[in-house]
Protein backbone atom coordinates (compact mmCIF):
# COMPACT_ATOMS: atom_id res chain seq x y z
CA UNK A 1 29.96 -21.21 12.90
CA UNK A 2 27.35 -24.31 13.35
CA UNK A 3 27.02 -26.11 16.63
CA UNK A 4 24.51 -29.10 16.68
CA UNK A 5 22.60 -28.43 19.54
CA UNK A 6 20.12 -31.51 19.36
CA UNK A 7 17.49 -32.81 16.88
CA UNK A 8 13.81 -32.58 16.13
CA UNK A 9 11.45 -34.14 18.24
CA UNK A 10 9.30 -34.89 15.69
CA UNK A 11 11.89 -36.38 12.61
CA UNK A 12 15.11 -36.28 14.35
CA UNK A 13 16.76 -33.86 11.98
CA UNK A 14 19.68 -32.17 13.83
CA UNK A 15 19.28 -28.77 14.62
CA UNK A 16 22.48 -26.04 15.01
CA UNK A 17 22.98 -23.09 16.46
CA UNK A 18 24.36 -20.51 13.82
CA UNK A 19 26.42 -17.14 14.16
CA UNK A 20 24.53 -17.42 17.55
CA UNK A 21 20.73 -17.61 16.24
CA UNK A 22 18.58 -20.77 17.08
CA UNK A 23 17.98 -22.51 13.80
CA UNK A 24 14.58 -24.28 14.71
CA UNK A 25 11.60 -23.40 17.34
CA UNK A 26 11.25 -24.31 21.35
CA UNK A 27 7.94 -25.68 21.85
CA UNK A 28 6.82 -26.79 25.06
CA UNK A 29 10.22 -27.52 26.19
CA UNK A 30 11.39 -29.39 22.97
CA UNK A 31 13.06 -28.40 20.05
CA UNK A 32 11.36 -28.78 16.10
CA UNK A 33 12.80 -28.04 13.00
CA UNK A 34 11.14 -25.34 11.06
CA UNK A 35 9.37 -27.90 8.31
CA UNK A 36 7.66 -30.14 11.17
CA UNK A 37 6.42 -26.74 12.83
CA UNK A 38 5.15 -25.44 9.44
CA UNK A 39 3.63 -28.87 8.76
CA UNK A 40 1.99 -29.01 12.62
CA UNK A 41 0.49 -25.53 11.57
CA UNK A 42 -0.77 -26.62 8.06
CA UNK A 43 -2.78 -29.05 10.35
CA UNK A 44 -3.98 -26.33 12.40
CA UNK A 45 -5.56 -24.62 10.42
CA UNK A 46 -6.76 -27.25 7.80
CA UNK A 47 -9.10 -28.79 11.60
């Protein structure tokens, strides 16, 4: 089962709950997707 449970802070992409398992990453209080976190830690380490 999917339930939208908001979008991605940084592009907005809707994120869902699924069989009960987060399908994106709490940050700081706000939800991400997993490509913008992978991207915000390709930056990381890349500084």
């Amino acid at each position: 089962m999917l339930e939208p449970v908001g979008g991605c802070k940084s592009c907005g992409r809707r994120i869902y709950c699924r069989d009960g398992f987060f399908d994106g990453v709490k940050q700081d209080g706000e939800i991400y997707c997993f490509s913008c976190v992978e991207s915000m830690d390709e930056k990381d380490v890349k500084e």
